[in-house]
Protein backbone atom coordinates (compact mmCIF):
# COMPACT_ATOMS: atom_id res chain seq x y z
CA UNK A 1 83.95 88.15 32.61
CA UNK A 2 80.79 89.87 34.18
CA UNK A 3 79.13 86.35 35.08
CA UNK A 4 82.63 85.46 37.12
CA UNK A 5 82.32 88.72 38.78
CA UNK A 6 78.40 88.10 39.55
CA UNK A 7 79.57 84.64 40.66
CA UNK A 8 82.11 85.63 43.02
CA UNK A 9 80.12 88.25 44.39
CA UNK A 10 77.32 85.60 45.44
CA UNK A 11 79.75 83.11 46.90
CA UNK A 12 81.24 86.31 49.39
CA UNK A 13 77.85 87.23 50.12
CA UNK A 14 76.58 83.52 51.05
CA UNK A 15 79.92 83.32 53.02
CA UNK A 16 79.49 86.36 54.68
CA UNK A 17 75.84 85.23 56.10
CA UNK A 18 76.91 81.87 57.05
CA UNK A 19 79.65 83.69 59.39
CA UNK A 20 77.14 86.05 60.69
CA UNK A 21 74.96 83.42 61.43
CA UNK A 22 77.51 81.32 63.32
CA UNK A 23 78.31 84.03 65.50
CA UNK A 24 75.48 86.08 66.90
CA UNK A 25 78.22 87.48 69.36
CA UNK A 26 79.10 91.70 69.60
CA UNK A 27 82.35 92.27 67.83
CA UNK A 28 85.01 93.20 70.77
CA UNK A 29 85.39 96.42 71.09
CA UNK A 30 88.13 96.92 73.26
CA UNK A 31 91.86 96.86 71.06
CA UNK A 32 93.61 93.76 70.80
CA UNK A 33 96.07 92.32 73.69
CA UNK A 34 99.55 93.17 72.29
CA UNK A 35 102.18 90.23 72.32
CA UNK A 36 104.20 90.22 75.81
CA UNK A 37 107.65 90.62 75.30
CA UNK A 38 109.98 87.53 76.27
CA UNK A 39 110.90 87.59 80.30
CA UNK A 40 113.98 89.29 80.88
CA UNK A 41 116.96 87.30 82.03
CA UNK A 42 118.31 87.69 85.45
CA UNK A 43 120.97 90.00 84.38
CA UNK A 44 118.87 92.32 82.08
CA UNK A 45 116.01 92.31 84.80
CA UNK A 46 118.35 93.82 87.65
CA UNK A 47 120.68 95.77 85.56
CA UNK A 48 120.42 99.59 85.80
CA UNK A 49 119.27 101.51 82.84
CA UNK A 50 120.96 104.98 81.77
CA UNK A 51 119.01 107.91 83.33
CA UNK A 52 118.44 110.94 81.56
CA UNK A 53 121.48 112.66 83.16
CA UNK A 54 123.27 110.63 81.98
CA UNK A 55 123.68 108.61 85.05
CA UNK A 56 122.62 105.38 86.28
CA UNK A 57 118.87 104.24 87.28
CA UNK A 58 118.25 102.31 90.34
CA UNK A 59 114.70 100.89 91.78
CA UNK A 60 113.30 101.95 95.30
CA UNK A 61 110.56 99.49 96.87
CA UNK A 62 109.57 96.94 94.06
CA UNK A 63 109.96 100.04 91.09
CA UNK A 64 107.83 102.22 93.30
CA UNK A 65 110.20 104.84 92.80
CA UNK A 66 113.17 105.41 90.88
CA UNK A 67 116.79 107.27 91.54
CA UNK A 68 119.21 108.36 89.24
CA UNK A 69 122.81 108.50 90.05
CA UNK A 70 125.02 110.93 88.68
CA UNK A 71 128.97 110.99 89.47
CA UNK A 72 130.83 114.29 88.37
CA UNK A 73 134.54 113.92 87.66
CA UNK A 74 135.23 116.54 90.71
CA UNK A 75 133.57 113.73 93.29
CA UNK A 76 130.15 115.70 93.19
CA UNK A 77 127.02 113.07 93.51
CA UNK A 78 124.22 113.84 92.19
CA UNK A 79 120.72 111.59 92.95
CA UNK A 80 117.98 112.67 91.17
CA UNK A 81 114.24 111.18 92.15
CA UNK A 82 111.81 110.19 89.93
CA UNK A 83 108.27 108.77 89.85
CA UNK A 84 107.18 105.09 88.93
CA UNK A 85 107.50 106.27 85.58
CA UNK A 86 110.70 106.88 85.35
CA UNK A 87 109.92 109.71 82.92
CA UNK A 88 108.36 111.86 85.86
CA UNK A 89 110.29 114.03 87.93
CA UNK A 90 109.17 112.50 92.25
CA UNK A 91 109.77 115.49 94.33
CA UNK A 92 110.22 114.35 97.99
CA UNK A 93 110.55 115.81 101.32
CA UNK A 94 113.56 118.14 101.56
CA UNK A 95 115.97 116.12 103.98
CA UNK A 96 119.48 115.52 104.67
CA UNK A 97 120.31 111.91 103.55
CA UNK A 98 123.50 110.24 105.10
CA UNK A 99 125.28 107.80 102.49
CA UNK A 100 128.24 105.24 103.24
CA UNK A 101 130.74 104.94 100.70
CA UNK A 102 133.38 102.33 99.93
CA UNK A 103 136.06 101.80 97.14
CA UNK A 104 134.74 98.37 95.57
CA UNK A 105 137.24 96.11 96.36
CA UNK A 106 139.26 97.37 98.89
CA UNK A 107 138.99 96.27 103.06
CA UNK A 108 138.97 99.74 104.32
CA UNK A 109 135.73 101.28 105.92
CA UNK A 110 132.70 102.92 104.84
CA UNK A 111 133.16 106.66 105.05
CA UNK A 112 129.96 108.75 105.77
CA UNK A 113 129.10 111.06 102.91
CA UNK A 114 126.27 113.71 103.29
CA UNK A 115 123.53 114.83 100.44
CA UNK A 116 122.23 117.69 101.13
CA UNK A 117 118.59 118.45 99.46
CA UNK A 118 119.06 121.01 96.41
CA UNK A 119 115.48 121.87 94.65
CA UNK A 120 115.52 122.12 91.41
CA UNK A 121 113.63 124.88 89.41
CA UNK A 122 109.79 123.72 89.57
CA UNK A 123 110.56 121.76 92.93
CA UNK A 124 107.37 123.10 95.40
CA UNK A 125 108.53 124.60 98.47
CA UNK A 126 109.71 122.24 101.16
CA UNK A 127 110.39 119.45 98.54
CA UNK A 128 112.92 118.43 96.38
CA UNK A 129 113.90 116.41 93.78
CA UNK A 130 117.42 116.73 93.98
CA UNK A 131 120.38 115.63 96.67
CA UNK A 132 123.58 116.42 96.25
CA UNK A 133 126.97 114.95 98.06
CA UNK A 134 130.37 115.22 97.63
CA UNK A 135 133.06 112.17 97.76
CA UNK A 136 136.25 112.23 100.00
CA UNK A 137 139.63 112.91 98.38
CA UNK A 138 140.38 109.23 98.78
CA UNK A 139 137.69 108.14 96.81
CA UNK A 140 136.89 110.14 93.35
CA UNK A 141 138.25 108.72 90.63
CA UNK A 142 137.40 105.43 91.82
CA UNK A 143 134.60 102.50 91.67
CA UNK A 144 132.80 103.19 94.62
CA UNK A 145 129.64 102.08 96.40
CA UNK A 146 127.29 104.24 97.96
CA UNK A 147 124.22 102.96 100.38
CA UNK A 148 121.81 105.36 101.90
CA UNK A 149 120.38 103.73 104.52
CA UNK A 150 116.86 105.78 104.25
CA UNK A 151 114.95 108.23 102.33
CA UNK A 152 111.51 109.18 103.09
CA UNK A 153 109.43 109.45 99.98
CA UNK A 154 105.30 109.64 100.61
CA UNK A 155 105.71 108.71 104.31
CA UNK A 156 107.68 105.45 103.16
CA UNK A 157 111.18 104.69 104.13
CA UNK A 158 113.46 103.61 101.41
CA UNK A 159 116.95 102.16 101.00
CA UNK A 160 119.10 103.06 97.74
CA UNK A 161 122.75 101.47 96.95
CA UNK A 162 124.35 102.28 93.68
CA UNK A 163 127.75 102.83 92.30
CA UNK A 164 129.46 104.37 89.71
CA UNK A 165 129.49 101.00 87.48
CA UNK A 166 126.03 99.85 85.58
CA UNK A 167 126.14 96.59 87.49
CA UNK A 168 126.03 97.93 90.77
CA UNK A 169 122.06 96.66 92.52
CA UNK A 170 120.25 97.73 95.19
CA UNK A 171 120.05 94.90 96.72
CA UNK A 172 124.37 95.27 97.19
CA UNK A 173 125.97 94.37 100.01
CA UNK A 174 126.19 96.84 102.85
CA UNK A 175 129.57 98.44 103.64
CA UNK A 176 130.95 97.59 107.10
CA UNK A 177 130.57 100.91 108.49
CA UNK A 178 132.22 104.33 109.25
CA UNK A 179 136.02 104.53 108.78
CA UNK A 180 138.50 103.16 112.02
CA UNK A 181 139.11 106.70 113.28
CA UNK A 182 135.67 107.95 113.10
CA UNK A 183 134.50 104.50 114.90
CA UNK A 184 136.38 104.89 117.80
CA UNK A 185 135.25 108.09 118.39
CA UNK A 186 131.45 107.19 117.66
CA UNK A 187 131.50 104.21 119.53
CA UNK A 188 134.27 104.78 122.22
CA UNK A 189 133.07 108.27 123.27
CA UNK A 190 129.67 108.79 125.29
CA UNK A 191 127.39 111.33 124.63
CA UNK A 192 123.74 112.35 125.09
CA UNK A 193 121.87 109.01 125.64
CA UNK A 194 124.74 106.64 124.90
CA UNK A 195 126.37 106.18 128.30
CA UNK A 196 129.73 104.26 129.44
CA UNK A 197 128.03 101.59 130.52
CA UNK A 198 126.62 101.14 127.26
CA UNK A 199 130.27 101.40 125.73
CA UNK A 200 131.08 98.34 128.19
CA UNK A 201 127.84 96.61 127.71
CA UNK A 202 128.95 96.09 123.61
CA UNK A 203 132.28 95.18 124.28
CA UNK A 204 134.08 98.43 123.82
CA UNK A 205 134.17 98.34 120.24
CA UNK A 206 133.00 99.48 117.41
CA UNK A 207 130.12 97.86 115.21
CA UNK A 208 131.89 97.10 112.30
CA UNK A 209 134.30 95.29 115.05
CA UNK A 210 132.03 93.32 116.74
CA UNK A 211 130.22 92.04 113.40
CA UNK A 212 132.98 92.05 111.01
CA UNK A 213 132.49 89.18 108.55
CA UNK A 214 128.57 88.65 109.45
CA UNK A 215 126.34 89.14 106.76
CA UNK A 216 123.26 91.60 106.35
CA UNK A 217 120.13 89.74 104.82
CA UNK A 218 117.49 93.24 104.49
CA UNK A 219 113.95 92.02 104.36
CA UNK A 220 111.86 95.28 103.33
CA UNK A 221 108.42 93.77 103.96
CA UNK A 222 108.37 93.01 107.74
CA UNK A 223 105.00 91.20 108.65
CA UNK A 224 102.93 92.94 111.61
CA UNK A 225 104.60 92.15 115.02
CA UNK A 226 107.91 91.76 113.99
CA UNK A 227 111.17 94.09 115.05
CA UNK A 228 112.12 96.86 112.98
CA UNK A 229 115.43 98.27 112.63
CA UNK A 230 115.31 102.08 114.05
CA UNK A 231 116.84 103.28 111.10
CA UNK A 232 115.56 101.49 107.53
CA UNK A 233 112.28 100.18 109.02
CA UNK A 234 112.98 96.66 107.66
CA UNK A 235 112.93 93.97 109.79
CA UNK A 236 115.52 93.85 112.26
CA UNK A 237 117.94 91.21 112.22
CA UNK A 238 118.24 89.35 115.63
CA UNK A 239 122.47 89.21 114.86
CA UNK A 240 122.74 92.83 114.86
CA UNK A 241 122.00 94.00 118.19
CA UNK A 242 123.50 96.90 120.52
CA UNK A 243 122.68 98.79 123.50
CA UNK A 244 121.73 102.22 123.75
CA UNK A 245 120.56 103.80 126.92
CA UNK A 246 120.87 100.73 128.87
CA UNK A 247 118.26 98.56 126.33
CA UNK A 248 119.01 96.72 123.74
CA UNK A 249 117.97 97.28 120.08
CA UNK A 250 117.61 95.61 116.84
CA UNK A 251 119.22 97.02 113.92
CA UNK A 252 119.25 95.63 109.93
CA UNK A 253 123.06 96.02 109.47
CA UNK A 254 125.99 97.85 110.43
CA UNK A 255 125.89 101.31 108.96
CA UNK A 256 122.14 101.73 110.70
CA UNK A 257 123.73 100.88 114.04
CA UNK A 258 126.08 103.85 113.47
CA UNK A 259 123.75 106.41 112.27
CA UNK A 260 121.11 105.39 115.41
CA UNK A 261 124.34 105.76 117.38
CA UNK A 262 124.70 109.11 116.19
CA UNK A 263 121.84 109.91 116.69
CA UNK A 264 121.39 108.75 120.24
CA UNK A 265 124.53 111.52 120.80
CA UNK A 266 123.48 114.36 119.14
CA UNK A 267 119.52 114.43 119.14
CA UNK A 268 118.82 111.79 121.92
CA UNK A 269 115.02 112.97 122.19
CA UNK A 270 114.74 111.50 118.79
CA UNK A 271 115.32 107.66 120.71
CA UNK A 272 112.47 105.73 121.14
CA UNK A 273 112.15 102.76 123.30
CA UNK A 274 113.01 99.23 121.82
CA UNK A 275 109.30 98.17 121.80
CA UNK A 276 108.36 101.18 119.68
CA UNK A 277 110.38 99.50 116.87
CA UNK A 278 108.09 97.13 116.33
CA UNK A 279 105.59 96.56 113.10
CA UNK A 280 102.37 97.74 113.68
């Protein structure tokens, strides 16, 4: 039994100096590569994961950011904002953000729905990482999309669309616009820089009129030189066009051509000329 053991013993040391021999080589020291898990399919690879709220996760820029949705039975919206990592709490610049919300399905309007910034405990002062809004009679209770047109996070411009369902994307389509009643008077009414003329210039209707049926194709990575829409910062889709002031803009869709519309009424210092809208 001992002369097997001595045996044995010289064969693993002989073996043992043959591989050392064959590879003069430093062992690696770093750890080894773990196996990459399979691609995702399509559907798993946009589908939104459940936040810690209980709500619904949705990508900003390429997963530079996260947002989590929350819907309360009351209506309340809740939009939490969260780091790359969706594990770390993003505080951003307290802002009002204005949503457009539509009841999946149905061919009635968009109808404008504010969040207002609510810091949370911890949130520094000036930033939050909360936003809360509040659905319209009319729509809580059911599936509804909401787009927010833009969010400034790090001195970026975002866009977030989500809904109450876990298959709801970002990349959603847009909802035509502010409700009929609310569209005449935004678009039929001058104000501020947003004259008559202008009102006759686009045909004396409103947006969601004039482009009814035409798609928006958002492209978030314009390329220097190119039009930007006022509003989002993408690039600015030649189709979507309206005057302002007597010039002519470029928007991305038809909820940005309302808010810039807005805007052009109530804080008209805030309008730039066309040819600032472009990528730098």
């Amino acid at each position: 039994m001992l002369r097997k053991w001595v045996l044995f013993g010289g064969l693993f040391a002989a073996a043992t100096a043959v591989l050392v021999g064959c590879n003069n080589s430093q062992p690696p020291t770093e750890k080894a590569a773990e196996p990459k898990a399979a691609p995702a399919k399509a559907d798993e690879e946009h589908g939104h994961k459940p936040g810690a709220h209980g709500g619904t996760l949705v990508s900003l820029g390429k997963d530079s950011y996260h947002a989590e949705a929350v819907f309360d039975k009351n209506g309340a919206v809740r939009l939490y904002t969260l780091g790359k990592d969706e594990a770390r709490v993003q505080e951003v610049e307290a802002q009002e953000l204005s949503g457009y919300a539509t009841a999946v399905g149905s061919n009635a309007g968009a109808t404008e729905v504010k969040f207002a910034a609510k810091p949370q405990q911890g949130d520094s002062a000036g930033k939050t990482s909360l936003f809360v809004g509040q659905l319209p009679t009319e729509l809580v209770g059911q599936t509804v999309q909401i787009t927010i047109n833009n969010i400034r996070i790090g001195g970026e411009r975002f866009r977030i669309a989500f809904s109450n369902t876990t298959s709801a994307h970002a990349d959603a389509p847009m909802p035509d616009g502010v409700g009929s009643d609310e569209s005449k008077k935004l678009y039929l009414t001058p104000g501020g820089k947003y004259t008559a003329e202008d009102i006759k210039a686009n045909g004396s209707a409103p947006a969601a009129v004039k482009y009814k049926g035409i798609k928006s194709d958002h492209n978030a990575k314009p390329q220097p030189g190119d039009k930007i829409c006022p509003v989002s910062m993408t690039k600015a889709n030649p189709k979507f066009t309206w005057v302002v002031g007597g010039k002519t803009y470029e928007f991305c869709c038809v909820p940005c051509i309302d808010e810039f519309v807005q805007a052009a009424k109530s804080n008209p210092s805030e309008i730039k000329a066309p040819t600032e809208y472009i990528k730098k």
